[in-house]
Protein backbone atom coordinates (compact mmCIF):
# COMPACT_ATOMS: atom_id res chain seq x y z
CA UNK A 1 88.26 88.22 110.45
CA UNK A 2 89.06 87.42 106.80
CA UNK A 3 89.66 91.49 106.50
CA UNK A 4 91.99 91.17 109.76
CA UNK A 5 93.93 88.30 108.20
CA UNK A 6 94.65 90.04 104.90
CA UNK A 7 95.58 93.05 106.61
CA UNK A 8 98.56 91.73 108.78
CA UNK A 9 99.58 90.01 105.84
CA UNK A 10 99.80 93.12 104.12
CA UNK A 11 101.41 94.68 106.65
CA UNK A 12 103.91 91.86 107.10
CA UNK A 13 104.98 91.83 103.90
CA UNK A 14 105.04 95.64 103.44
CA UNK A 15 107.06 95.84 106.70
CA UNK A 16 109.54 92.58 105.31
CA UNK A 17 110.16 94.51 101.92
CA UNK A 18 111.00 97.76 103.69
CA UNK A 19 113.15 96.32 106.35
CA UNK A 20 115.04 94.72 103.32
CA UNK A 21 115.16 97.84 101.27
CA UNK A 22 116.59 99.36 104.16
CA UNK A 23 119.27 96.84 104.35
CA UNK A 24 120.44 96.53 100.85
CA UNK A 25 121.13 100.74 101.52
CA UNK A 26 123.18 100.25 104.04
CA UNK A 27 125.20 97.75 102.03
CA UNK A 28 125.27 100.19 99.44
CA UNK A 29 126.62 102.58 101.65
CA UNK A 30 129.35 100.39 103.23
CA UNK A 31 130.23 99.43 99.75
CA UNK A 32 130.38 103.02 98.33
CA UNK A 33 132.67 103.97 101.45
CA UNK A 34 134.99 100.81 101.09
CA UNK A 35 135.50 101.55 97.43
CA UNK A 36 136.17 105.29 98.07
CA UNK A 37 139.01 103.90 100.81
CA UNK A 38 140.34 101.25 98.34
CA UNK A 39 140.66 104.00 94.90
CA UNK A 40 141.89 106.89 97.15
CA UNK A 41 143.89 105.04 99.74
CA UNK A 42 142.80 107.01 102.95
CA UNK A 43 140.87 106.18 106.21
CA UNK A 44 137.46 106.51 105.49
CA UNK A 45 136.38 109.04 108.04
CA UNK A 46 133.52 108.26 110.67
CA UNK A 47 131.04 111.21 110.00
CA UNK A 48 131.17 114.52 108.34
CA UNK A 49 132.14 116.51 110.98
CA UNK A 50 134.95 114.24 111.12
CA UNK A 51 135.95 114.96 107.57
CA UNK A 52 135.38 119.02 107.89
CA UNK A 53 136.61 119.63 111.18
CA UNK A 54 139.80 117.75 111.57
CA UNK A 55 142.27 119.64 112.80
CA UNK A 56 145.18 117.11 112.87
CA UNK A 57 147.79 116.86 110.02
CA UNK A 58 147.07 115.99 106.02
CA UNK A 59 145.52 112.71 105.49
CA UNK A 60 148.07 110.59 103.47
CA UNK A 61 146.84 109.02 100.17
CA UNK A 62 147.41 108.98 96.51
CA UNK A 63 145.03 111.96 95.49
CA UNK A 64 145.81 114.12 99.29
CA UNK A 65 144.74 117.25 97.58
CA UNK A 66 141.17 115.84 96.03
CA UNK A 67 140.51 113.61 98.93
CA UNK A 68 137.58 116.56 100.15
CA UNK A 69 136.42 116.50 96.93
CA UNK A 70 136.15 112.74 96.27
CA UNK A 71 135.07 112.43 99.69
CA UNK A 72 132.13 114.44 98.93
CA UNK A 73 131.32 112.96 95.61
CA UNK A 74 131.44 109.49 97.15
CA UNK A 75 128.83 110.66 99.82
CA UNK A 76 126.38 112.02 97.71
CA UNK A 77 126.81 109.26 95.64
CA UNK A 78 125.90 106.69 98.42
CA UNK A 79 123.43 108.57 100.33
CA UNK A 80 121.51 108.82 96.87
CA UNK A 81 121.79 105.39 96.32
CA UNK A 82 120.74 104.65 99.90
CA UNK A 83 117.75 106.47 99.59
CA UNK A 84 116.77 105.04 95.79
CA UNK A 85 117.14 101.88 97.27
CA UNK A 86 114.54 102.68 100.85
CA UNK A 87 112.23 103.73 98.32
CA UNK A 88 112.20 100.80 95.95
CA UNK A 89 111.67 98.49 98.95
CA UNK A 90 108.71 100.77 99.92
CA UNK A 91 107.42 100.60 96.04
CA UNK A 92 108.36 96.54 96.26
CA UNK A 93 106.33 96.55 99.84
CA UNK A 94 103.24 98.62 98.57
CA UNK A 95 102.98 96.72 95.13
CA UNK A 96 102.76 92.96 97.36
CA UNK A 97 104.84 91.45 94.65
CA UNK A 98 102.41 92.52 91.83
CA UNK A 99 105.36 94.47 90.33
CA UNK A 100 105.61 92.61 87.35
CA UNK A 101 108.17 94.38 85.02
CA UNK A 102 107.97 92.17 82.34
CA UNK A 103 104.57 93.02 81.72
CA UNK A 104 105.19 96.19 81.80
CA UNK A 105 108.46 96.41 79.48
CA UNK A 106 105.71 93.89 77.10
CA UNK A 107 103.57 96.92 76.88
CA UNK A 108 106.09 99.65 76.24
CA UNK A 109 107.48 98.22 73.41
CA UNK A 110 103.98 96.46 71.97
């Protein structure tokens, strides 16, 4: 039973950090897109195939020529970030809050 117990906690917790991970990425994506629409003053669009197969007229905007090329740098930029950020709540989740990086910076630089 006292197996059981320490079980679901650690799959409670690992579960918790995860589902938080994944959270923080999404704000990290929403972020990344608002700040793209702020500095280059255009709709952000809904999807890719939005952005690459829109046949209406010239998106309006400060930088119209770059705005497929910024528009691509801002999306690899975010989904990298939204995956760095999964995986460090998966790290955070598996280490059960034993990641102490303190410690470890302590015995770098010993």
């Amino acid at each position: 039973m006292q197996k059981f117990k320490a079980s679901l906690r650690f799959l409670g917790i690992l579960f918790l950090r995860v589902l938080l991970g994944i959270v923080v990425a999404y704000l990290w994506a929403y972020a990344v897109a608002y700040l793209f629409h702020i500095i280059m003053d255009v709709r952000v669009p809904r999807d890719v195939i939005d952005h690459f197969y829109d046949t209406g007229p010239p998106r309006e905007g400060r930088y119209g020529g770059t705005v497929g090329s910024a528009y691509g740098f801002a999306w690899r930029f975010g989904i990298v970030g939204f995956w760095v950020f999964i995986g460090i709540g998966i790290i955070w989740g598996f280490s059960q809050g034993r990641l102490d990086c303190r410690r470890w910076l302590r015995k770098q630089h010993a």
